[in-house]
Protein backbone atom coordinates (compact mmCIF):
# COMPACT_ATOMS: atom_id res chain seq x y z
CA UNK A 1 -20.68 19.46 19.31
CA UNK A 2 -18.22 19.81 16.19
CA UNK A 3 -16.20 16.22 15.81
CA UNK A 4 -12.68 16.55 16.37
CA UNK A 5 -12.48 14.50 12.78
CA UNK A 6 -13.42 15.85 9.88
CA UNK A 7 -15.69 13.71 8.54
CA UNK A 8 -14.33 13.45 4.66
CA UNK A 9 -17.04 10.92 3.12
CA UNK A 10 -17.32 11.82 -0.42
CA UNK A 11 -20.27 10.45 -3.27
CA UNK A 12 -18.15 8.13 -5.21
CA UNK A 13 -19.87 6.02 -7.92
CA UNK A 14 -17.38 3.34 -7.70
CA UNK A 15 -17.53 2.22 -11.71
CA UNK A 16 -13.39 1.28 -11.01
CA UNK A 17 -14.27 -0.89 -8.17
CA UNK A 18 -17.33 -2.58 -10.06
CA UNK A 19 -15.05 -3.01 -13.42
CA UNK A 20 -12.48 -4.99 -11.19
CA UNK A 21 -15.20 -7.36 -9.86
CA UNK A 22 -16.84 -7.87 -13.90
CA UNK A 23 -13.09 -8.13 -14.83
CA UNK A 24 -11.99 -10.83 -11.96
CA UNK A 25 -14.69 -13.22 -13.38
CA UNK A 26 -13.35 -12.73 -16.41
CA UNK A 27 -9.70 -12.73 -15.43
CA UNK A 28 -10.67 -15.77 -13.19
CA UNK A 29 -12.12 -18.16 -15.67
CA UNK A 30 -9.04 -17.43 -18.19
CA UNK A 31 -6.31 -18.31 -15.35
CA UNK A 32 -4.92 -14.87 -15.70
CA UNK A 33 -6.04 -14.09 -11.73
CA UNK A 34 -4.84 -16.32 -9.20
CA UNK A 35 -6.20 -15.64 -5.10
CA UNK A 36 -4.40 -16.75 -2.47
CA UNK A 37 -6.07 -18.53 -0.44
CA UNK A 38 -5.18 -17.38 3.60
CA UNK A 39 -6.93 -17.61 7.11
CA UNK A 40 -7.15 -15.20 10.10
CA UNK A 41 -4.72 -16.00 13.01
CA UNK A 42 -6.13 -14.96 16.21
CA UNK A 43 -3.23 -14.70 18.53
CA UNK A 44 -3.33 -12.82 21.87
CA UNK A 45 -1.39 -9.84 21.70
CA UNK A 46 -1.89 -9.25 18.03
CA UNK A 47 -4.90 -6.64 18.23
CA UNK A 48 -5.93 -4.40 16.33
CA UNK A 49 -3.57 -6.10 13.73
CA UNK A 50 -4.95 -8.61 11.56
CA UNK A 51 -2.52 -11.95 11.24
CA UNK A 52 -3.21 -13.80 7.37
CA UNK A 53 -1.60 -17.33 7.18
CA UNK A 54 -0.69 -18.08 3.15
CA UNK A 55 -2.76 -21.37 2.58
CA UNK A 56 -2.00 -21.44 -0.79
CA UNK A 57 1.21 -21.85 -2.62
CA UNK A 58 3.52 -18.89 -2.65
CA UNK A 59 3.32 -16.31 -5.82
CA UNK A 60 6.13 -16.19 -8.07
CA UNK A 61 7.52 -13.20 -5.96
CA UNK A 62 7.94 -14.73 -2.95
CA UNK A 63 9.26 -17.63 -3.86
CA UNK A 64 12.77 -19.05 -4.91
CA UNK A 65 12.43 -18.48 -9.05
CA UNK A 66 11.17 -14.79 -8.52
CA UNK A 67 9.07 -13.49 -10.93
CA UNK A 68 10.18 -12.29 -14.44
CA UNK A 69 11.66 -9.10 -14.78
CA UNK A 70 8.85 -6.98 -15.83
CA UNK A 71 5.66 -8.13 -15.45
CA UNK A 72 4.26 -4.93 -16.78
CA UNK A 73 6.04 -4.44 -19.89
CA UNK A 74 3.42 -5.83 -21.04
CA UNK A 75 0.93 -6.01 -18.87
CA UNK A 76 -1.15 -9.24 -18.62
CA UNK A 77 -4.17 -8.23 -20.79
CA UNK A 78 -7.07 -10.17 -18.77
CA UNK A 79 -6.36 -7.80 -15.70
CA UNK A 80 -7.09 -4.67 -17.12
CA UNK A 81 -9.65 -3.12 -15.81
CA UNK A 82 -9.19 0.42 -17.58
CA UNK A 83 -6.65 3.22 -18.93
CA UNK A 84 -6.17 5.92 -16.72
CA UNK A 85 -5.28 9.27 -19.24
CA UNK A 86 -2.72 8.34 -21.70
CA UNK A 87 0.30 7.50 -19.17
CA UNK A 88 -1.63 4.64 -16.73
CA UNK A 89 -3.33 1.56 -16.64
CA UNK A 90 -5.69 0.35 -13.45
CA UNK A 91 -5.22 -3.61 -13.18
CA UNK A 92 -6.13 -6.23 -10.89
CA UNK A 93 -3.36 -7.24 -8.89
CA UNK A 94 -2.97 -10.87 -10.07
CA UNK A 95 -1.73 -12.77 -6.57
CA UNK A 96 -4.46 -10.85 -4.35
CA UNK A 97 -5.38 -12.00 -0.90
CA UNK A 98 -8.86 -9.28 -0.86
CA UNK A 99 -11.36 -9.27 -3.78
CA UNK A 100 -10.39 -6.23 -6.37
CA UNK A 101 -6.94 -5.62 -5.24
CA UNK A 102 -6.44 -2.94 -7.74
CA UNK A 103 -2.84 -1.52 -9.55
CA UNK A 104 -2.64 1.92 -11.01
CA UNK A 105 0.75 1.20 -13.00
CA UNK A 106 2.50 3.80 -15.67
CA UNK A 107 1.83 2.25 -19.02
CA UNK A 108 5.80 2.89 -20.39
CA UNK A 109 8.72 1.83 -17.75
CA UNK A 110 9.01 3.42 -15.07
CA UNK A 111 10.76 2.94 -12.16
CA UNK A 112 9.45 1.73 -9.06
CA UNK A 113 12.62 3.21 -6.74
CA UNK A 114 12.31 6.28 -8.80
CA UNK A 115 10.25 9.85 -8.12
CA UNK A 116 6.41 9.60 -7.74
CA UNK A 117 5.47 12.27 -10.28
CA UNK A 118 2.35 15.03 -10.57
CA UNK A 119 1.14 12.61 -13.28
CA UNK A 120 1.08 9.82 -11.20
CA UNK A 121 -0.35 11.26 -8.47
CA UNK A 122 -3.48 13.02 -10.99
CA UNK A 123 -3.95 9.03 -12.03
CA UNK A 124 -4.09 8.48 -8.20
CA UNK A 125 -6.63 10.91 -7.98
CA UNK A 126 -8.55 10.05 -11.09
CA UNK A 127 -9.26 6.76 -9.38
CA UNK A 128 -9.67 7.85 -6.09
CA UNK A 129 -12.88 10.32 -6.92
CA UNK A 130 -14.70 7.49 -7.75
CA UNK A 131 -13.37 4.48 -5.60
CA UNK A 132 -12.07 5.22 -2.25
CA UNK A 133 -9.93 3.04 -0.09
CA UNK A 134 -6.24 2.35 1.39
CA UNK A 135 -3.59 3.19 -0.96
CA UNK A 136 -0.19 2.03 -0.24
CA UNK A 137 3.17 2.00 -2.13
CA UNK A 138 6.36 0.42 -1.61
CA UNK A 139 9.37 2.13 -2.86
CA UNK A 140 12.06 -0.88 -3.64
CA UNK A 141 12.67 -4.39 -2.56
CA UNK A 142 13.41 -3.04 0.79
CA UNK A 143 10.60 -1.57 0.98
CA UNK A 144 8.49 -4.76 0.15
CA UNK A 145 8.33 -3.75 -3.35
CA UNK A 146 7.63 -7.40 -5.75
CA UNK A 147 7.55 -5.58 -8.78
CA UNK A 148 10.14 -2.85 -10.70
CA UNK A 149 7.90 -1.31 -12.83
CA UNK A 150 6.16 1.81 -11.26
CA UNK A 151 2.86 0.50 -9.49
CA UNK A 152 0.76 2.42 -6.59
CA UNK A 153 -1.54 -0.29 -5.10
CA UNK A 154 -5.53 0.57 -3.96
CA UNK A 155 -7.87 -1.69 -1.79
CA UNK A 156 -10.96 -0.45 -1.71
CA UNK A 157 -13.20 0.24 0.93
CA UNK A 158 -16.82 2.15 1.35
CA UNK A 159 -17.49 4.98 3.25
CA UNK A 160 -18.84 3.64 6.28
CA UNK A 161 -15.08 1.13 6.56
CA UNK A 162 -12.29 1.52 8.04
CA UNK A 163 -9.68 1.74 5.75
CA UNK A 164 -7.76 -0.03 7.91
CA UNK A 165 -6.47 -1.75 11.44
CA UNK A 166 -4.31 1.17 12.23
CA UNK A 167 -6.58 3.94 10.89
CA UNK A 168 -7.68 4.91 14.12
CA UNK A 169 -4.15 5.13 15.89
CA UNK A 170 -3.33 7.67 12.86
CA UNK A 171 -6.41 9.44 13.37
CA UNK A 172 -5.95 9.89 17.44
CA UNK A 173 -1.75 10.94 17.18
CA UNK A 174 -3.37 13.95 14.20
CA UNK A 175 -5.90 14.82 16.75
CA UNK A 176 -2.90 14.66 19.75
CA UNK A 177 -4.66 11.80 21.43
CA UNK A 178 -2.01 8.97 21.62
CA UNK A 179 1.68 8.79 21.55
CA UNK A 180 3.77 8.87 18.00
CA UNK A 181 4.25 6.00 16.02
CA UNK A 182 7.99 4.44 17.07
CA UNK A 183 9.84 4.92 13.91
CA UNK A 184 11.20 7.47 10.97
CA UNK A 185 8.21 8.84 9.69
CA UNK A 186 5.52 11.63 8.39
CA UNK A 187 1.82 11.68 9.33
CA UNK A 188 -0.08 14.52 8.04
CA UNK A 189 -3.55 14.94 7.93
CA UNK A 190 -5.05 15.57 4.17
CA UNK A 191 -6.55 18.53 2.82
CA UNK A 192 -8.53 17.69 0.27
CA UNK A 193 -9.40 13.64 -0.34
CA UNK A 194 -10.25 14.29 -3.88
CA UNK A 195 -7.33 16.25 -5.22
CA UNK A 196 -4.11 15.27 -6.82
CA UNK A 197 -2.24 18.11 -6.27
CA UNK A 198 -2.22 17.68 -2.50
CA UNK A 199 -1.16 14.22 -2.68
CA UNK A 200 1.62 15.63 -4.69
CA UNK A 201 2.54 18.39 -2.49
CA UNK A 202 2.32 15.64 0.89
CA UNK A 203 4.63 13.65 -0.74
CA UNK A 204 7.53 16.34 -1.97
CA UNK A 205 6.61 17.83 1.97
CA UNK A 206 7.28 14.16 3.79
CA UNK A 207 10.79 13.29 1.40
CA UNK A 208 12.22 16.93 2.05
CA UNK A 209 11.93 16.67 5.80
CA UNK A 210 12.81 12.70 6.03
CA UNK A 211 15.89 13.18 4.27
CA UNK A 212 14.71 11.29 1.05
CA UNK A 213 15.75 14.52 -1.24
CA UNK A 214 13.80 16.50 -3.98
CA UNK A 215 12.68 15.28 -7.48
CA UNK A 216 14.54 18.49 -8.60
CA UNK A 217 18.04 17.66 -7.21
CA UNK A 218 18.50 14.12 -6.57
CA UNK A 219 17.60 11.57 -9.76
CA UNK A 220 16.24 8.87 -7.08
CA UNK A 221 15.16 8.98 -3.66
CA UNK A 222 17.82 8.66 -0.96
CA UNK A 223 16.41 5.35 1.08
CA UNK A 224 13.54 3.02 0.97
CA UNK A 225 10.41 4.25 2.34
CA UNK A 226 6.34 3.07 2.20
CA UNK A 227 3.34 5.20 1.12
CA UNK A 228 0.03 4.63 3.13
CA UNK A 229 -3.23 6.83 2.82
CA UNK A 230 -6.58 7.67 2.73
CA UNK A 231 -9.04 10.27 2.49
CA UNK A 232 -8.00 11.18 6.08
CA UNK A 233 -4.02 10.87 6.19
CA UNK A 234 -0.89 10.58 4.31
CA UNK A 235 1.86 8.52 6.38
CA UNK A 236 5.65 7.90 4.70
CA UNK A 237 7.67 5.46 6.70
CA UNK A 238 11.77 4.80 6.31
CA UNK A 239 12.85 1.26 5.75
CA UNK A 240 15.89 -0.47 6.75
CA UNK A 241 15.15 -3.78 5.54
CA UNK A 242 12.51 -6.18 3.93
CA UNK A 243 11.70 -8.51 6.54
CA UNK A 244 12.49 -10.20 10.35
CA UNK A 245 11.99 -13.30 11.62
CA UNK A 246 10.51 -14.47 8.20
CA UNK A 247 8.20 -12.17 8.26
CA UNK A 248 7.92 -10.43 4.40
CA UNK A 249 7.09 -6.84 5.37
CA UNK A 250 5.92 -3.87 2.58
CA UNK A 251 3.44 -1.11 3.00
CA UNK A 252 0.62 -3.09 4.43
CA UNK A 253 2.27 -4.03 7.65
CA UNK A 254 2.43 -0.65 8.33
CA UNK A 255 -1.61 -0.42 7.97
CA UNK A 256 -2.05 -2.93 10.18
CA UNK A 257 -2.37 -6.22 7.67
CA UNK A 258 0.67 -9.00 8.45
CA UNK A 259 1.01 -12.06 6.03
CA UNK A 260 2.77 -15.69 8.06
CA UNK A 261 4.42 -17.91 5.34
CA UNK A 262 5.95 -21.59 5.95
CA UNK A 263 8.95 -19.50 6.35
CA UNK A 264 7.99 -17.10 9.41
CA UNK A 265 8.64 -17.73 12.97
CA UNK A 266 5.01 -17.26 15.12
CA UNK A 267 7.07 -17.65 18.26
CA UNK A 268 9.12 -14.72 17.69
CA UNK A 269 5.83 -12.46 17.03
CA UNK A 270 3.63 -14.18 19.84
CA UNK A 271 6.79 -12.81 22.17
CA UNK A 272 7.64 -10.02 20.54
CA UNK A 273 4.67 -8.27 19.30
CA UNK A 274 3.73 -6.89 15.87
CA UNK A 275 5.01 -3.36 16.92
CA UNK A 276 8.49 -5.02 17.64
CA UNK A 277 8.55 -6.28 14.21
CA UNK A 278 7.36 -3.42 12.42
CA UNK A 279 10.45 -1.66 14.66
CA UNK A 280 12.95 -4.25 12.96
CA UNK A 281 11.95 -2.98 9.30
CA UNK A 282 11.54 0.95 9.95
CA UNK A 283 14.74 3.24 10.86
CA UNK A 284 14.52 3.74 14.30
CA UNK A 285 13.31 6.58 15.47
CA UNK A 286 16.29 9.18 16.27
């Protein structure tokens, strides 16, 4: 019996994902990497989503003095990890809550709210063929973007993981096993894992039909919106707004992966539900 899934699991040597962990010791010992420290929450209600309370103190970005205006311009030298071509750099993300929280960022300004390009999606794929994982993007400070520099995010996973909580749900709505997701979106099942031109064609595909315009006509994208993927799907979600009930929302709440600060309200998620909340962030679903 054929599996309704394809079963995408390509050889990947993962050099990217072993040059993060040589350049986190590295990184670490200098003070140029800083974890934040968290613990699970397990709440009833909350499954399959997994619930991170920030032990440590806040990063920069989500706290009052914000962080300075370009933390890319330059980039902090002890988290590079590599260059990617001559237009992008693969960093470690410097306020990570997982090991190797890897950054593929455009080494001259770009913006974050503007057009995803073909060259950022070959960089995309450059790192991809050899370390696979859960790719996510946030498309301006509504969207849960920290940053305005240009910045696609990558936590990486082997074959044999789940990429993430949610992976599954995606996985049974493609296969027309459960009910769509409750909000403005695009799920489409990928063609080819390895190849940047399909992420590039996914993406023009999911803005022309969501209303977020064309690279060709419009100079920015109409509306906030996350990026989520892996070798399996492509989802694009519409935001309304960064956050409810003190809840900071970007890309990875949509996976599946919600963050509780001294500033959210558990009582409003233990009666609510993590669905409700992700509902407060997204356009509604017409």
């Amino acid at each position: 019996m054929v599996p309704p899934w394809p079963d995408f699991r390509p050889v990947r040597a993962e050099r990217f994902w072993e040059g993060a962990r040589s350049t986190s010791h590295r990184a670490l010992a200098q003070g140029a990497l800083v974890p934040l420290a968290t613990r699970i929450i397990d709440q009833p209600g909350l499954a399959p989503f997994v619930l991170r309370e920030l032990q440590s103190r806040p990063p920069r970005h989500l706290g009052a003095e914000g962080p300075k205006p370009n933390p890319f311009q330059p980039w902090d030298q002890p988290l590079e990890v590599e260059r990617i071509g001559s237009g992008h750099v693969l960093l470690l993300n410097k306020y990570p809550v997982q090991d190797s929280h890897l950054l593929v960022i455009t080494s001259s300004w770009q913006p974050q709210s503007g057009w995803l390009t073909p060259g950022d999606w070959q960089a995309v794929a450059a790192v991809a063929a050899d370390t696979g994982g859960l790719w996510f993007f946030n498309s301006s400070a509504t969207a849960g973007a920290s940053q305005p520099h240009r910045h696609l995010q990558l936590l990486p996973r082997r074959a044999e993981e789940s990429s993430c909580p949610l992976a599954s749900r995606f996985e049974a709505i493609l296969e027309g096993q459960d009910a769509p997701l409750p909000w403005q979106h695009r799920l489409s099942r990928r063609r080819d894992p390895l190849d940047g031109q399909d992420l590039s064609e996914l993406y023009e595909e999911h803005c022309q039909s969501l209303g977020l315009g064309e690279r060709r006509n419009d100079s920015a994208p109409r509306q906030a919106y996350n990026l989520l993927f892996d070798d399996h799907w492509f989802l694009t979600v519409l935001r309304s707004r960064e956050h409810c009930a003190g809840y900071s929302v970007n890309g990875l709440g949509f996976a599946g992966y919600l963050l509780a600060t001294a500033a959210s309200e558990p009582d409003w998620l233990a009666e609510h539900g993590p669905w409700s909340l992700l509902a407060e962030v997204a356009v509604a679903a017409d």
